[in-house]
N, C-alpha and C. Protein backbone atom coordinates (compact mmCIF):
# COMPACT_ATOMS: atom_id res chain seq x y z
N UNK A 1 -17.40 -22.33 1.16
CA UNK A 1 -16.85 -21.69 2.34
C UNK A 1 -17.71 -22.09 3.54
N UNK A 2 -17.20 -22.50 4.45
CA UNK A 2 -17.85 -23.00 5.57
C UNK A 2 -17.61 -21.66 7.37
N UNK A 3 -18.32 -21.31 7.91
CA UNK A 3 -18.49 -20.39 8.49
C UNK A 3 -17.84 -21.27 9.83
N UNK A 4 -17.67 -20.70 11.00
CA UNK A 4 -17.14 -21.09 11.93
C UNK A 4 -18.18 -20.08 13.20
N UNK A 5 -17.27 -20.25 14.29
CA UNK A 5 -18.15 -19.75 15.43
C UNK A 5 -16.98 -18.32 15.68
N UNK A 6 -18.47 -17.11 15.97
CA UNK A 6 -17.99 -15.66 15.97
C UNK A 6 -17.80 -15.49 17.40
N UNK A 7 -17.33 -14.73 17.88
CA UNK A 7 -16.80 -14.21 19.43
C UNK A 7 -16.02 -12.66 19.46
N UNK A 8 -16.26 -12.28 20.54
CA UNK A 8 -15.60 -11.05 20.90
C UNK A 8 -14.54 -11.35 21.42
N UNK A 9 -13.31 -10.39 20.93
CA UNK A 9 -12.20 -11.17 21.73
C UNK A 9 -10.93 -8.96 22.14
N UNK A 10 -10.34 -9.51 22.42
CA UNK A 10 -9.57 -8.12 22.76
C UNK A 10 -8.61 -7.63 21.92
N UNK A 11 -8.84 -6.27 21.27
CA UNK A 11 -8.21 -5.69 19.90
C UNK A 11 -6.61 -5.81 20.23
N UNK A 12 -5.66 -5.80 19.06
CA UNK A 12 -4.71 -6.00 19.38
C UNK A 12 -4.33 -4.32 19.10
N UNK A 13 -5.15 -3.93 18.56
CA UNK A 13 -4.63 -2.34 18.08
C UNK A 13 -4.92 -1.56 19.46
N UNK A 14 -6.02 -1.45 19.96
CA UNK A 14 -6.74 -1.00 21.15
C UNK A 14 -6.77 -1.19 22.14
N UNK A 15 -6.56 -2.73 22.07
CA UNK A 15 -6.97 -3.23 23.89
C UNK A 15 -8.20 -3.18 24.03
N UNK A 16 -9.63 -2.69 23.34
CA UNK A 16 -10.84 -3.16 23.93
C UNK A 16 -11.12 -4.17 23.56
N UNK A 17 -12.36 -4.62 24.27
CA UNK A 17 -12.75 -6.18 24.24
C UNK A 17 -14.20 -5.94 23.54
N UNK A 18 -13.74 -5.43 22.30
CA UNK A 18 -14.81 -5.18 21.57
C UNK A 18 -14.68 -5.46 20.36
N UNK A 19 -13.68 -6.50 20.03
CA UNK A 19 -13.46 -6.83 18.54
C UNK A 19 -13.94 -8.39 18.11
N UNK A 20 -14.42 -7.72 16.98
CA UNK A 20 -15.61 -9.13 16.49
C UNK A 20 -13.83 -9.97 15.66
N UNK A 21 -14.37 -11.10 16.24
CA UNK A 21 -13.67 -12.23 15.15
C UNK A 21 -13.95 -13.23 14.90
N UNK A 22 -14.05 -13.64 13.62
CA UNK A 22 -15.04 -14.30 12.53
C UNK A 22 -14.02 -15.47 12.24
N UNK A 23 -14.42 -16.70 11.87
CA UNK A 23 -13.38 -17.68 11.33
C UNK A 23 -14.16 -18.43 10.39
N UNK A 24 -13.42 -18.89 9.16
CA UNK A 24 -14.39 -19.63 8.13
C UNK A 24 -13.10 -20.44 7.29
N UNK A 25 -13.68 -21.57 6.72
CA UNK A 25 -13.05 -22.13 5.90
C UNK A 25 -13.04 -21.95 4.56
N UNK A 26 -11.84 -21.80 3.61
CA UNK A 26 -12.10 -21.47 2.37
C UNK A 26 -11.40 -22.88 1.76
N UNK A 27 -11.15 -22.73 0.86
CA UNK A 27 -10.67 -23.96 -0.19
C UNK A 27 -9.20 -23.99 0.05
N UNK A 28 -8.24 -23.09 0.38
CA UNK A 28 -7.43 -22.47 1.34
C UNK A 28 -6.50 -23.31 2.32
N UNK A 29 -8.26 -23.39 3.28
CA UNK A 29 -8.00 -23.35 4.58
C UNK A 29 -8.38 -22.51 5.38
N UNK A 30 -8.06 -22.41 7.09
CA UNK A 30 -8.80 -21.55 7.75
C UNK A 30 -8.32 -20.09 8.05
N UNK A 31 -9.51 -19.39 8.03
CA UNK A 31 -9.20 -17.82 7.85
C UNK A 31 -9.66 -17.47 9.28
N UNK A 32 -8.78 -16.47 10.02
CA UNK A 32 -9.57 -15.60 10.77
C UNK A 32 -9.87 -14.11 10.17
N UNK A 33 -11.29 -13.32 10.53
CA UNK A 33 -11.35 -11.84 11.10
C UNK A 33 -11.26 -11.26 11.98
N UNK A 34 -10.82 -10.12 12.19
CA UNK A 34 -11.04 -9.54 12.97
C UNK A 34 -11.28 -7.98 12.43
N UNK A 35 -12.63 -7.31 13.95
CA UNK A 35 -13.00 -5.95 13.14
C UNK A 35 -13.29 -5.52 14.81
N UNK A 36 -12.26 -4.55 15.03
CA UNK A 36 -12.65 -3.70 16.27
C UNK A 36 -13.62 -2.59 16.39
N UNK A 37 -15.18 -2.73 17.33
CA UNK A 37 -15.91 -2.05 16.99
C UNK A 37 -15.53 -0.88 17.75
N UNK A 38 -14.26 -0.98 18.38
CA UNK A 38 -13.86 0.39 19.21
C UNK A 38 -13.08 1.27 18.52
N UNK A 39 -11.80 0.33 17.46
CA UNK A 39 -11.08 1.14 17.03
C UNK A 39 -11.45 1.71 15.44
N UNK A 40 -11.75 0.57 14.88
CA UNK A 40 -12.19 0.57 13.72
C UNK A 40 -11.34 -0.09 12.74
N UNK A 41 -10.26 -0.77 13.64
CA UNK A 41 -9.13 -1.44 12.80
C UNK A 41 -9.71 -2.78 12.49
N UNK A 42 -8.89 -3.45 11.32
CA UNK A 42 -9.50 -5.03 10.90
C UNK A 42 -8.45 -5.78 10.42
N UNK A 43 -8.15 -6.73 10.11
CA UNK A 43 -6.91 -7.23 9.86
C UNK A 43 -7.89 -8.76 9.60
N UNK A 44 -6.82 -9.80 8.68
CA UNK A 44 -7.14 -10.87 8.70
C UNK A 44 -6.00 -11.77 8.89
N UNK A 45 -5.86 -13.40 8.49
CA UNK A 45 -4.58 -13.96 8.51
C UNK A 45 -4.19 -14.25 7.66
N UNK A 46 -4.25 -13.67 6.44
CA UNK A 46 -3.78 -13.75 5.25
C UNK A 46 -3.40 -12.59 4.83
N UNK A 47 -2.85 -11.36 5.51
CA UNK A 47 -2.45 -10.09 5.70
C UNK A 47 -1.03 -9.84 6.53
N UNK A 48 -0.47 -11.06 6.15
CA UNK A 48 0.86 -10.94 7.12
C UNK A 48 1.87 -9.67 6.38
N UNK A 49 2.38 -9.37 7.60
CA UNK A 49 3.29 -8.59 6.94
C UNK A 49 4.51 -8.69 5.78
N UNK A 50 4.66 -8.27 4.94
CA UNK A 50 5.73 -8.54 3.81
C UNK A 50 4.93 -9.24 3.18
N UNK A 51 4.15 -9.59 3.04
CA UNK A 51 3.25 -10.55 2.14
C UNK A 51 3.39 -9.55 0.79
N UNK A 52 3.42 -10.16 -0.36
CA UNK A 52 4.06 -9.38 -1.66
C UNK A 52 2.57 -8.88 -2.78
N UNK A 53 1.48 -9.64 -2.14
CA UNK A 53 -0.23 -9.39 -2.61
C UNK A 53 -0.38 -8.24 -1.86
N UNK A 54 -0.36 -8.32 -0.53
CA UNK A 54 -0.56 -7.26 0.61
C UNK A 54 -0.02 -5.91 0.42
N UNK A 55 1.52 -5.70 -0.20
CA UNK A 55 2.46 -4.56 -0.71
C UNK A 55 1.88 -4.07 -1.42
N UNK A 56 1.27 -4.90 -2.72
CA UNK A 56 0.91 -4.39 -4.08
C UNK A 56 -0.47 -4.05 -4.23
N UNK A 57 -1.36 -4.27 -2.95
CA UNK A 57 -2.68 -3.73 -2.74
C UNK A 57 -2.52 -2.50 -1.98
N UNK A 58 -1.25 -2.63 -1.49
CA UNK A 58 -1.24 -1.11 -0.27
C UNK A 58 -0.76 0.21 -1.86
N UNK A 59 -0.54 -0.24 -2.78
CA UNK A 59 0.16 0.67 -3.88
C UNK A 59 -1.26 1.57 -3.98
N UNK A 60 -2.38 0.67 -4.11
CA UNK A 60 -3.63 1.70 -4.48
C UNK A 60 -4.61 1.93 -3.27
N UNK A 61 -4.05 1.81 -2.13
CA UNK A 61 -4.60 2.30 -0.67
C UNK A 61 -4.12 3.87 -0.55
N UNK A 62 -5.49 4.54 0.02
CA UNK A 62 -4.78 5.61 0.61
C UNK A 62 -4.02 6.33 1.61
N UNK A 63 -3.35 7.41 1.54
CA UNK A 63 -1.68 7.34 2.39
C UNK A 63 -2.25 7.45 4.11
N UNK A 64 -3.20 8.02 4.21
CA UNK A 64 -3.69 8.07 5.44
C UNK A 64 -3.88 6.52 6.34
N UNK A 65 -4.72 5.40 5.20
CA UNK A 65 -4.34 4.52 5.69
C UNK A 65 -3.15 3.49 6.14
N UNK A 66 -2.36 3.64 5.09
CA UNK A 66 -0.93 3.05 5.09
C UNK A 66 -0.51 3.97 6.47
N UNK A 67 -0.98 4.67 6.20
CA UNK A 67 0.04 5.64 7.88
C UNK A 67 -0.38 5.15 8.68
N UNK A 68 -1.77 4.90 9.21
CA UNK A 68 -2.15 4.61 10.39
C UNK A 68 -2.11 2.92 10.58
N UNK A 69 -1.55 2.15 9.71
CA UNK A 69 -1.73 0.76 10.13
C UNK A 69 -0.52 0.42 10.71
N UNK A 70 -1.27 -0.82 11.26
CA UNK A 70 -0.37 -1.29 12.60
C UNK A 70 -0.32 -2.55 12.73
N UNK A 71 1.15 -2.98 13.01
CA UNK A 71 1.61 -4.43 13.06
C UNK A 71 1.36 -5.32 14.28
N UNK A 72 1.09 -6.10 14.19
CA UNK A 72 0.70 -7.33 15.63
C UNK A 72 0.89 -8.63 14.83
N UNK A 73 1.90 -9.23 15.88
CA UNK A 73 2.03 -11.18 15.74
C UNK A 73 2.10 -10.82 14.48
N UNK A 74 3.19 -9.85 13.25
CA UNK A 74 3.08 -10.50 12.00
C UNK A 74 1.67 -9.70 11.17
N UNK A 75 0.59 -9.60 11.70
CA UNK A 75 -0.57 -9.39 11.02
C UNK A 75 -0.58 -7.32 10.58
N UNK A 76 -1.26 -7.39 9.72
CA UNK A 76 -1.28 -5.86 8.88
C UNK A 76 -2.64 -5.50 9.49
N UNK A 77 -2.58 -4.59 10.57
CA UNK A 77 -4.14 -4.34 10.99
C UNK A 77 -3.94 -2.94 9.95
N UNK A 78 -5.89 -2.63 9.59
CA UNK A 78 -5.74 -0.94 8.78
C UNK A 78 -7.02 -0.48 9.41
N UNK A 79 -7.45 0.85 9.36
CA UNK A 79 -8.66 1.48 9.77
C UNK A 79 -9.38 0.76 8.49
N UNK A 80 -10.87 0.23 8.83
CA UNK A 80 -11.38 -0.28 7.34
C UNK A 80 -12.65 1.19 6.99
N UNK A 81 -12.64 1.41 5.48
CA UNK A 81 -13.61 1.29 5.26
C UNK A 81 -14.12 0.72 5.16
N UNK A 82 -15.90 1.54 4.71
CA UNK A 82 -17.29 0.79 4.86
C UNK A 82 -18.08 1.68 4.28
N UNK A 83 -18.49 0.57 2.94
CA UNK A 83 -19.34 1.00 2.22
C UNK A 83 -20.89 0.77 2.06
N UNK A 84 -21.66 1.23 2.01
CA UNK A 84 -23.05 0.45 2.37
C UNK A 84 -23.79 1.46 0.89
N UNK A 85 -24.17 0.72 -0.17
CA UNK A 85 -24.52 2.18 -1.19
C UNK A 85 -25.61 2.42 -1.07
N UNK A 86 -26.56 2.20 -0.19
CA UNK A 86 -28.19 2.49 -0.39
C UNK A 86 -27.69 3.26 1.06
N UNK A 87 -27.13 3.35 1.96
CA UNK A 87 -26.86 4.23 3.18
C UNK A 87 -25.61 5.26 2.91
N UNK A 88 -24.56 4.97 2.78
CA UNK A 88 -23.43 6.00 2.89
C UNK A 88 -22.14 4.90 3.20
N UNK A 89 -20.97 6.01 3.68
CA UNK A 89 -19.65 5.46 3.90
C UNK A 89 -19.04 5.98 5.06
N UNK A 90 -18.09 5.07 5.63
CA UNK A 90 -17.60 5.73 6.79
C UNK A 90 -15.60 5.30 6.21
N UNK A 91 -15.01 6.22 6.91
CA UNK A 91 -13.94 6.51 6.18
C UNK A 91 -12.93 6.88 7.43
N UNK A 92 -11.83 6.79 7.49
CA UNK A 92 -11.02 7.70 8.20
C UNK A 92 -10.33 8.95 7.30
N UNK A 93 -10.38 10.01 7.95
CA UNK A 93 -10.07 11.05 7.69
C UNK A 93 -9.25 12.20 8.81
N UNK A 94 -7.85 12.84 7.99
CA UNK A 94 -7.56 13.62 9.15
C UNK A 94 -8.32 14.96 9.83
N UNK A 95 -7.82 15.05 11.00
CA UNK A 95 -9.11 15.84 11.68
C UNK A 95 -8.33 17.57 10.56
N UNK A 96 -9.17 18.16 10.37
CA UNK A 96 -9.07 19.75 9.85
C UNK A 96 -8.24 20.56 11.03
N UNK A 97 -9.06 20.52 12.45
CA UNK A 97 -8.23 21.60 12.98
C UNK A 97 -7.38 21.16 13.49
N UNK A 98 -6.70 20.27 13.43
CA UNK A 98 -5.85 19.32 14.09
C UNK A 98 -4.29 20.25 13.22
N UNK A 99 -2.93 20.40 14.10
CA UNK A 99 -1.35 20.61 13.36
C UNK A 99 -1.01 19.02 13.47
N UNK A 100 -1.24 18.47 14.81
CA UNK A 100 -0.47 17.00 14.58
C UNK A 100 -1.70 15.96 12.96
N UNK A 101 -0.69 14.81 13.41
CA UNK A 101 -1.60 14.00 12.83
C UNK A 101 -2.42 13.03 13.29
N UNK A 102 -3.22 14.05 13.60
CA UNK A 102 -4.42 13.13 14.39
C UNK A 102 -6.08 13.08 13.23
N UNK A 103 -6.50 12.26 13.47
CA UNK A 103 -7.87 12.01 12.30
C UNK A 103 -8.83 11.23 13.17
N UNK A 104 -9.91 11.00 12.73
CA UNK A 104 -11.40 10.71 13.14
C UNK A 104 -12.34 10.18 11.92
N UNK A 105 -12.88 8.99 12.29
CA UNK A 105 -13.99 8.77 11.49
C UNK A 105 -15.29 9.78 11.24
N UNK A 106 -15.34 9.56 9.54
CA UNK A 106 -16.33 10.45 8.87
C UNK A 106 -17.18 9.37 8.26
N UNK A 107 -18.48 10.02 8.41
CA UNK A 107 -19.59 9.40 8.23
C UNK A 107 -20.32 10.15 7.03
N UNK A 108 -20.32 9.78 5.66
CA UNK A 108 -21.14 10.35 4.60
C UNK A 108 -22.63 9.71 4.26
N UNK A 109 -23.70 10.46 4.19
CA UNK A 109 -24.83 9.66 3.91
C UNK A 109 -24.93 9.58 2.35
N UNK A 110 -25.72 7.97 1.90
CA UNK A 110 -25.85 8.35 0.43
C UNK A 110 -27.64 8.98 0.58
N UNK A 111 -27.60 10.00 -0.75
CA UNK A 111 -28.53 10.75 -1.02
C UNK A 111 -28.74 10.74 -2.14
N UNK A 112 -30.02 10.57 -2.53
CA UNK A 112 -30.61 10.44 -3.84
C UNK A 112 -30.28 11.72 -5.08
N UNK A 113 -30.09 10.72 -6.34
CA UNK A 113 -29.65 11.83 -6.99
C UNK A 113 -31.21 12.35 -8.05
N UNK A 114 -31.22 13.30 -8.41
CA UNK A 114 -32.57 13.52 -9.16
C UNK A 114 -32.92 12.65 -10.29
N UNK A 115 -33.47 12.60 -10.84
CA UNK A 115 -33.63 11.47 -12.05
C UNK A 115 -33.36 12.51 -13.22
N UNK A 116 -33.14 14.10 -13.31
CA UNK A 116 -32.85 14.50 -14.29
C UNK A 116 -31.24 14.67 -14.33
N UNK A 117 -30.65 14.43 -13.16
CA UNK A 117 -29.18 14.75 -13.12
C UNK A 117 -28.59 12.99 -13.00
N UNK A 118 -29.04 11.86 -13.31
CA UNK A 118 -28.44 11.02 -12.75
C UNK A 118 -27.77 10.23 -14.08
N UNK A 119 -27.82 11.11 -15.39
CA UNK A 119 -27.15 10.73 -16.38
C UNK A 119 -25.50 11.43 -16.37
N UNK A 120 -25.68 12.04 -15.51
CA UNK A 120 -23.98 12.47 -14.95
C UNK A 120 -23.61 11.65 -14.43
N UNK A 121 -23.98 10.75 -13.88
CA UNK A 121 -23.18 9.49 -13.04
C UNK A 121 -23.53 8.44 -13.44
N UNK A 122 -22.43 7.76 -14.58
CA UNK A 122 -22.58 6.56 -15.13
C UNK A 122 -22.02 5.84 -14.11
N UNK A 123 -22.50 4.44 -14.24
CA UNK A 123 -22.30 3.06 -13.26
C UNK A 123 -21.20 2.59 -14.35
N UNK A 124 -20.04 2.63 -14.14
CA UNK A 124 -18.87 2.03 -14.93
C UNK A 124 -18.87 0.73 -14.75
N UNK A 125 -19.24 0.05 -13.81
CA UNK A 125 -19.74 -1.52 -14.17
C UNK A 125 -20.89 -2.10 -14.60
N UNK A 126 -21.80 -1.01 -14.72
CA UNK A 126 -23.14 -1.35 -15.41
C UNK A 126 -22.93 -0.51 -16.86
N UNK A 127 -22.64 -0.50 -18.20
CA UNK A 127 -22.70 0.54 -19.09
C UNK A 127 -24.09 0.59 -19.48
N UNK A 128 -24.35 1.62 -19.53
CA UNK A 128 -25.69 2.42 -20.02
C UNK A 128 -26.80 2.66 -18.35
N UNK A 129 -26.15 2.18 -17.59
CA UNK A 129 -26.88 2.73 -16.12
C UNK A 129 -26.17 3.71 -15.26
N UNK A 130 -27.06 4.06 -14.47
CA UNK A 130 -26.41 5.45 -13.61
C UNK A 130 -26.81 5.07 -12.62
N UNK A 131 -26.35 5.51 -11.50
CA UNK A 131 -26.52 5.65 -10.23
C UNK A 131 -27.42 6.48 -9.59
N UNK A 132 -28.18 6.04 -8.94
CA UNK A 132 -29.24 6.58 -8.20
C UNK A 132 -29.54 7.82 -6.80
N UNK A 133 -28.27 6.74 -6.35
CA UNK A 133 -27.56 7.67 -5.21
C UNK A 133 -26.09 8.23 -5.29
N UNK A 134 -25.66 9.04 -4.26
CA UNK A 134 -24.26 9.78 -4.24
C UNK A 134 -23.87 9.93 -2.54
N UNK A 135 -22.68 10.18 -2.32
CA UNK A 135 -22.28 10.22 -1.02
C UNK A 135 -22.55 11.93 -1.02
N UNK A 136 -22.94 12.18 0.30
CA UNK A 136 -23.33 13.31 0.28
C UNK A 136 -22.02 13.85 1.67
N UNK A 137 -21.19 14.48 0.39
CA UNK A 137 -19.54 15.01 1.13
C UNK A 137 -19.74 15.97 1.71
N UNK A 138 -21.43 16.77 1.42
CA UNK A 138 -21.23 18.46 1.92
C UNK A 138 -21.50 18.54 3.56
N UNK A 139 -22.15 17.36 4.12
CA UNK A 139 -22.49 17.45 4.96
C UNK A 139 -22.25 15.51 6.60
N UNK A 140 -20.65 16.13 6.16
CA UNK A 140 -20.31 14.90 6.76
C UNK A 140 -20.45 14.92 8.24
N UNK A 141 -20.54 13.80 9.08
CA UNK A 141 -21.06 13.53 10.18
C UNK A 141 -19.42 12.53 10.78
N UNK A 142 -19.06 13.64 12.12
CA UNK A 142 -17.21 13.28 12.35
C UNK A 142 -17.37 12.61 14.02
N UNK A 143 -16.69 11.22 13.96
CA UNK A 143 -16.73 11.26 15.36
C UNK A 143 -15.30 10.33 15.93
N UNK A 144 -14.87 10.32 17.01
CA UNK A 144 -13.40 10.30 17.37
C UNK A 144 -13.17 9.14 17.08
N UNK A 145 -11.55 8.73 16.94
CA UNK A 145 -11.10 7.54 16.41
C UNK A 145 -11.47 6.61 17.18
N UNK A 146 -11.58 6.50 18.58
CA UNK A 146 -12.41 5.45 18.96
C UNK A 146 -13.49 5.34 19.68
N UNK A 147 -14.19 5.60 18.90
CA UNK A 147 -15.58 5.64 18.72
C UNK A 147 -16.56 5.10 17.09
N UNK A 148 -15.45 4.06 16.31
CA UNK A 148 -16.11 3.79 15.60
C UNK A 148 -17.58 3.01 15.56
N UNK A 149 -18.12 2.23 16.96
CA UNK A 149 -19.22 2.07 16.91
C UNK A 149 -20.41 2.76 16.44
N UNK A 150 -20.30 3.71 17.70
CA UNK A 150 -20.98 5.04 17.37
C UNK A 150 -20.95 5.35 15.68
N UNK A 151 -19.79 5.61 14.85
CA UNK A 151 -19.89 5.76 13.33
C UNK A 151 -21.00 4.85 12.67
N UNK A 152 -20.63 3.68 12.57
CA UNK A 152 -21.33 2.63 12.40
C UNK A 152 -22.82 2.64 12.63
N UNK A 153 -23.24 3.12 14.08
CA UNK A 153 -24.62 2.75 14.14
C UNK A 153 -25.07 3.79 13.52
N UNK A 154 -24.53 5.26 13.40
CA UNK A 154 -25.25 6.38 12.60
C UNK A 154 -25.12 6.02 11.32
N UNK A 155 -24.46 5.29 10.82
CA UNK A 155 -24.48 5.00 9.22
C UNK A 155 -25.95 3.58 9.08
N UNK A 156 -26.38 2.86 9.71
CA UNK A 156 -27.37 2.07 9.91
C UNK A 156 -26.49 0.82 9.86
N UNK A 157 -25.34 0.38 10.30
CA UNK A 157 -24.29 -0.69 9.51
C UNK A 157 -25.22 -1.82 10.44
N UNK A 158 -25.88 -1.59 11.72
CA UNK A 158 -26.20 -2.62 12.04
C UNK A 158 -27.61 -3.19 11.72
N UNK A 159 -28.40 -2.44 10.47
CA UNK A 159 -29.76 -3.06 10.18
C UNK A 159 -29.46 -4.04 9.27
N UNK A 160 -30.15 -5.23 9.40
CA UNK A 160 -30.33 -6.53 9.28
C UNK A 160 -30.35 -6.89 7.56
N UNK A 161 -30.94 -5.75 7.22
CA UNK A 161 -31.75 -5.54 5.72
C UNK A 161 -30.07 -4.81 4.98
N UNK A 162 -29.43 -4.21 5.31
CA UNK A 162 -28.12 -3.97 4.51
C UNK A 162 -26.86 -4.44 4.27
N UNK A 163 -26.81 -3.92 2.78
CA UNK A 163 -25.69 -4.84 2.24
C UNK A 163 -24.42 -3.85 2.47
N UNK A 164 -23.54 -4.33 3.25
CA UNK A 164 -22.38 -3.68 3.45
C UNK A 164 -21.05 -4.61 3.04
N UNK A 165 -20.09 -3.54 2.47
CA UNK A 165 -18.70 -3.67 2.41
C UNK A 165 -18.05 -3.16 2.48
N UNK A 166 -16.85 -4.38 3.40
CA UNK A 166 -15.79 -4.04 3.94
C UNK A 166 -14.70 -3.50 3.19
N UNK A 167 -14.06 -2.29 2.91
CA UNK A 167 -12.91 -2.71 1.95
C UNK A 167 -11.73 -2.92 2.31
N UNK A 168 -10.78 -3.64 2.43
CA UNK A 168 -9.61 -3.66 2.88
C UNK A 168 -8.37 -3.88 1.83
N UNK A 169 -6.95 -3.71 1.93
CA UNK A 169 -5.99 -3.99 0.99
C UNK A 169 -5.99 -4.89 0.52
N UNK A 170 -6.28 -6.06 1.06
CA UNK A 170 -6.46 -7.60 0.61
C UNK A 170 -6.96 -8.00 -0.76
């Protein structure tokens, strides 16, 4: 995979001029990203709409996301998660006191689990290991839909030293 040159360019979901987009070559051919640090939406070009991979990944997406995604030129933008497991996750979620349907990014920290309780949480891709840490749901950290930067930098997404992932339908 060969990397290309990154730039800020203007969200198609948002309109700010705050969305990173990434281009790289795969075996393929050429891919773009895109990840709005305003909205929190991401989309790629291999996410076209009706795409029949794209349908059958949205089957095990959740409904909140399928609701909130949004079409441009063809492309499937979604709110992404972001997983980082030595830090936490950031998520969209609907807001509680909200009647419409309105939602906001949530920010979970991971928190260490005790070493006498951490045989409750087997690593299903590691058998015979457990997990160290846990998302800590009791005490989530909420901030407005666009304002996912802000999410992001309280989760640490921008230290140098972490391994983060994106998840998307794809």
């Amino acid at each position: 995979m060969e990397q290309g040159q990154d730039k800020l360019v203007t969200c198609k979901c948002c309109n700010s001029n705050a969305c990173y987009e990434s281009e790289f070559t795969t075996q393929d051919g050429k891919v773009n990203t895109w990840l709005c640090m305003t909205c929190g939406f991401t989309s790629n070009t291999t996410m076209k709409e009706g795409d029949e991979t794209l349908m059958k990944a949205e089957e095990l997406t959740a409904n909140l996301i399928k609701d909130l995604k949004q079409i441009h030129d063809d492309l499937v933008f979604y709110p992404t998660v972001i997983t980082m497991p030595d830090k936490g996750m950031i998520f969209p979620e609907p807001k509680k006191e909200s009647k419409e349907k309105d939602w906001e990014w949530t920010v979970v920290k991971a928190i260490s689990i005790p070493k006498d309780d951490q045989e409750k949480f087997p690593d299903p891709r590691n058998p015979g290991t457990f997990y160290k840490k846990k998302m800590d749901m009791k005490n989530p950290i909420r901030f407005d839909k666009l304002c996912f930067m802000d999410a992001a930098e309280e989760l640490g997404m921008f230290d140098p030293s972490a391994d983060v992932y994106v998840e998307s339908p794809d």
